[in-house]
C-alpha atoms as a PDB file:
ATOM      1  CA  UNK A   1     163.059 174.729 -14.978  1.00  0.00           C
ATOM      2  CA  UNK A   2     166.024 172.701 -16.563  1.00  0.00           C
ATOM      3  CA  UNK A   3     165.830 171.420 -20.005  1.00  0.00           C
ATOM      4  CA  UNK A   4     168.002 168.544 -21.354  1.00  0.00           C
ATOM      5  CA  UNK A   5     169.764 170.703 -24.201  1.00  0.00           C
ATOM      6  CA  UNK A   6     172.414 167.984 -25.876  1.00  0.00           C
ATOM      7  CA  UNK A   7     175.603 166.619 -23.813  1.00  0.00           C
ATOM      8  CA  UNK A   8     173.486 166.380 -20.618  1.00  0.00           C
ATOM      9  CA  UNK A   9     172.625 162.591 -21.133  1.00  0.00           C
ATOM     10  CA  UNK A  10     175.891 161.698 -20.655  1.00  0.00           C
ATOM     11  CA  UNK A  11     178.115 161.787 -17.864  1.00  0.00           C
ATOM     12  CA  UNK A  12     181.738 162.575 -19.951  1.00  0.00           C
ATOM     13  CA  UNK A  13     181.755 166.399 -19.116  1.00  0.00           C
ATOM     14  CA  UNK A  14     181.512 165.877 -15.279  1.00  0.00           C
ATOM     15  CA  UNK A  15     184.690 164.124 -14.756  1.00  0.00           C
ATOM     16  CA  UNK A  16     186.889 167.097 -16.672  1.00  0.00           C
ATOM     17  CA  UNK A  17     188.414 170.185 -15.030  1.00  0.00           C
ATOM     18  CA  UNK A  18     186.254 172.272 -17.388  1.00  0.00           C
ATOM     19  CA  UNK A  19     183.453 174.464 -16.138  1.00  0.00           C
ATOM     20  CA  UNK A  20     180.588 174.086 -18.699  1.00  0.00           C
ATOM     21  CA  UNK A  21     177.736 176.826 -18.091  1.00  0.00           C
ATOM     22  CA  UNK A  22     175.160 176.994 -21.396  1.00  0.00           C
ATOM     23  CA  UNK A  23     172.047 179.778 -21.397  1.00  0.00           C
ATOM     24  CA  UNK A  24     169.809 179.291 -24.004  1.00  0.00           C
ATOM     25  CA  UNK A  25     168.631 182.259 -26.930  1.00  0.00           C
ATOM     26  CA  UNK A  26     167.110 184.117 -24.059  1.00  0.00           C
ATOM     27  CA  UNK A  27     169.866 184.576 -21.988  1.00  0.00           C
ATOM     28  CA  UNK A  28     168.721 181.876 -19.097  1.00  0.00           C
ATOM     29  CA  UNK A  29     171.313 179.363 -17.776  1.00  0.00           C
ATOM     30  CA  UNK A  30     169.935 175.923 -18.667  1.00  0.00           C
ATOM     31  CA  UNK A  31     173.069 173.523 -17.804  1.00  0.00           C
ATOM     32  CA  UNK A  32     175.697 173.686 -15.761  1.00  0.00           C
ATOM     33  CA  UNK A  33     178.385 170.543 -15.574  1.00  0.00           C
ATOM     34  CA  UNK A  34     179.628 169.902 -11.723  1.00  0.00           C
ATOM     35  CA  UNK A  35     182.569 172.325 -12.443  1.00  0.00           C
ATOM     36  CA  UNK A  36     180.441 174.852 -13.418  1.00  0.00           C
ATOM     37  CA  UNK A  37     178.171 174.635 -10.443  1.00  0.00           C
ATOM     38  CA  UNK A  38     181.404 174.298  -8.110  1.00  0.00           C
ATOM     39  CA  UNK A  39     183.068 177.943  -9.508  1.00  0.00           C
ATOM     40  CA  UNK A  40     179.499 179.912  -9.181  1.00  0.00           C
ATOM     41  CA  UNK A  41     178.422 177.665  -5.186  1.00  0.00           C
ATOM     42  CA  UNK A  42     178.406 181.046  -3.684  1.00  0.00           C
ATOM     43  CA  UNK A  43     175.759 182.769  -6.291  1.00  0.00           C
ATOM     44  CA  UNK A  44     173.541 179.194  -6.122  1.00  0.00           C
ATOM     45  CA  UNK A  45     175.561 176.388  -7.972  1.00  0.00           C
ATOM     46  CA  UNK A  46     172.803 174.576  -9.494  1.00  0.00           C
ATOM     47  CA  UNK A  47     169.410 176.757  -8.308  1.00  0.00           C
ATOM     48  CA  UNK A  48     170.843 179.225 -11.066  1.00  0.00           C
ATOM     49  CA  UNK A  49     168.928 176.742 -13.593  1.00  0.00           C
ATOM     50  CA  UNK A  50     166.317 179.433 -15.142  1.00  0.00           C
ATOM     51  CA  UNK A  51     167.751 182.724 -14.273  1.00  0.00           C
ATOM     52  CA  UNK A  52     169.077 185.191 -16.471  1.00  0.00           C
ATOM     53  CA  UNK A  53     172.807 185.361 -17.098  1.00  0.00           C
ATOM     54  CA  UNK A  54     172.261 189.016 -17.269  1.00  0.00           C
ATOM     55  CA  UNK A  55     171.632 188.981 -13.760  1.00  0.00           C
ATOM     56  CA  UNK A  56     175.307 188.137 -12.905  1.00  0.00           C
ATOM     57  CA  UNK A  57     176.982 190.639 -15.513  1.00  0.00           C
ATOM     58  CA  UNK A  58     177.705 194.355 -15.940  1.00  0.00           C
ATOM     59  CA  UNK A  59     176.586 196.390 -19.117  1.00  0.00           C
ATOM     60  CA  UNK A  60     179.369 195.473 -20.815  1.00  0.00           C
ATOM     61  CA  UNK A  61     179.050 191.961 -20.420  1.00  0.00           C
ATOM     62  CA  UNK A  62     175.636 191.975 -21.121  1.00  0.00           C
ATOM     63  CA  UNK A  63     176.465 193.400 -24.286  1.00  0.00           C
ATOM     64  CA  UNK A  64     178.798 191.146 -25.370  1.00  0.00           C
ATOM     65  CA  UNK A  65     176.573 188.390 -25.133  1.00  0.00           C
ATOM     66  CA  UNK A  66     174.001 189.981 -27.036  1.00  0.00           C
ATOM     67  CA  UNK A  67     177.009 190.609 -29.604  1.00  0.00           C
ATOM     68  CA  UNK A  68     177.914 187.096 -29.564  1.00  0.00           C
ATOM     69  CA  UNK A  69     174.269 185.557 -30.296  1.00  0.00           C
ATOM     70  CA  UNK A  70     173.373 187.873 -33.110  1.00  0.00           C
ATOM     71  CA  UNK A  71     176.744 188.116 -34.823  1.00  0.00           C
ATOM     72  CA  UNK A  72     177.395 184.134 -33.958  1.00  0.00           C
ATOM     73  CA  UNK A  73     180.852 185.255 -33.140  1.00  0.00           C
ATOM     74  CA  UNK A  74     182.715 183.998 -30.157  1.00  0.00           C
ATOM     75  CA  UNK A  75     184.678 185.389 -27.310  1.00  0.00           C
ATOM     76  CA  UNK A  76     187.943 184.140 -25.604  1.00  0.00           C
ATOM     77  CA  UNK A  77     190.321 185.810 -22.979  1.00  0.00           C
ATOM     78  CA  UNK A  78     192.359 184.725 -20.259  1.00  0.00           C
ATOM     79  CA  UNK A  79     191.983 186.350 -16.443  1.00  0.00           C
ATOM     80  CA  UNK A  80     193.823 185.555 -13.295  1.00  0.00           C
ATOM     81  CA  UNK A  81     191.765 186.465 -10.050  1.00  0.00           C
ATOM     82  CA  UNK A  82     193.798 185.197  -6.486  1.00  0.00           C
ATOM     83  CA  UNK A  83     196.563 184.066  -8.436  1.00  0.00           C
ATOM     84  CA  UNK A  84     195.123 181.380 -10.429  1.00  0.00           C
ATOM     85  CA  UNK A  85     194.896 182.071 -14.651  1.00  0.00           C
ATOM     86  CA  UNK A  86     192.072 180.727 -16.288  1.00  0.00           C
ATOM     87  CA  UNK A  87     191.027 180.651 -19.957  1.00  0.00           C
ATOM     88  CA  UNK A  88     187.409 181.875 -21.102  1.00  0.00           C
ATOM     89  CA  UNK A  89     185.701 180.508 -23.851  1.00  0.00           C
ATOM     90  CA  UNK A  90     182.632 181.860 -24.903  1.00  0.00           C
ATOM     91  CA  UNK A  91     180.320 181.263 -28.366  1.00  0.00           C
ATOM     92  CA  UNK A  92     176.564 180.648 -29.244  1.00  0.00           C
ATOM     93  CA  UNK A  93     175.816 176.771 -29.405  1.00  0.00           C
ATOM     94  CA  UNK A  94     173.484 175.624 -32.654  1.00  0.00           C
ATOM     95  CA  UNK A  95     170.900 173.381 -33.089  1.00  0.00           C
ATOM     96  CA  UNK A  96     169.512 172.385 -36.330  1.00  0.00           C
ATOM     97  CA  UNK A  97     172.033 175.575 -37.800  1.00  0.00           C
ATOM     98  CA  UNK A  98     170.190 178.124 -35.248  1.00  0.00           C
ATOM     99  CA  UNK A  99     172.343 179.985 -32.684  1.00  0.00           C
ATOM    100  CA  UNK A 100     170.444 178.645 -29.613  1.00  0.00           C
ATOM    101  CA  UNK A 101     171.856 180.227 -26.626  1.00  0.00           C
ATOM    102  CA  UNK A 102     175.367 180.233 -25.252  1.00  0.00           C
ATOM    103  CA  UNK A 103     178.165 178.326 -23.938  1.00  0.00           C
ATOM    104  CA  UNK A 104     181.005 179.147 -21.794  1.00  0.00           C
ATOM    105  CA  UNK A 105     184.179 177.327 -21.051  1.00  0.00           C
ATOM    106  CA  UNK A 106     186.267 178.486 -18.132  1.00  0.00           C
ATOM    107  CA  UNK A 107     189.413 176.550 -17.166  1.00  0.00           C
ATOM    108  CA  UNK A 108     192.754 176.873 -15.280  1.00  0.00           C
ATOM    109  CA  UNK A 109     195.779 177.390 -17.000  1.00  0.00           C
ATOM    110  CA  UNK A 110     199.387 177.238 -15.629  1.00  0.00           C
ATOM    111  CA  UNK A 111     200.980 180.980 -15.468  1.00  0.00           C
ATOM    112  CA  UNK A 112     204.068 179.211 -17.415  1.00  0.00           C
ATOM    113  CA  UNK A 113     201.973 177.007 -20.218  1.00  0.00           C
ATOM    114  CA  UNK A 114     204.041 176.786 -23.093  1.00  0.00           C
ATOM    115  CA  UNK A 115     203.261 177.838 -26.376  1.00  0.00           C
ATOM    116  CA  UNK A 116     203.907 176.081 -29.581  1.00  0.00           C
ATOM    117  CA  UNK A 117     204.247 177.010 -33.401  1.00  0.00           C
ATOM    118  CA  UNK A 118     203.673 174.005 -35.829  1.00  0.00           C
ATOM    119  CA  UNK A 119     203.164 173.677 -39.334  1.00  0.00           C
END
């Protein structure tokens, strides 16, 4: 059950290092770029189309995501698992001005990224 939500027409977010994973308003993963699909292989990859991110999260998490939809806020953090850091990215995505569901951005970061102050 996949629907064609908005970047999935084109083929731009496939060739980044970027894992893209977008549930819609009910919770239900309804895209997935190649990254994406590559980081969650062992739960499914792609057959997660249609099931409930829920599914793969404790209480906590699960909560949240339910914060993030209703209050339209958004959630970032960085984790390292097996030595590798990654940055998480996490808000509702809109359409037509309507929180619609939401979008994650997980990426690797290097444990000695340096950190700039401009203005």
């Amino acid at each position: 059950m996949r629907k064609n939500l908005f970047i999935m027409n084109s083929n731009w977010f496939n060739g980044i290092p970027i894992a893209i994973t977008v549930s819609d308003n009910e919770g239900n993963i309804v895209e997935m770029n190649d990254a994406s699909a590559k980081v969650f292989e062992k739960y499914g990859g792609r057959d997660l189309y249609g099931k409930p991110l829920n599914d793969c999260h404790n209480s906590a998490s699960v909560s949240i995501m339910s914060r993030l939809l209703n209050e339209g806020v958004t959630n970032a953090y960085t984790i390292e698992k097996n030595g590798v850091k990654k940055m998480i990215f996490q808000s509702p995505w809109y359409k037509d001005g309507v929180a619609s569901g939401l979008i994650e951005f997980s990426f690797v970061i290097p444990a000695d990224m340096p950190h700039f102050i401009r203005g």
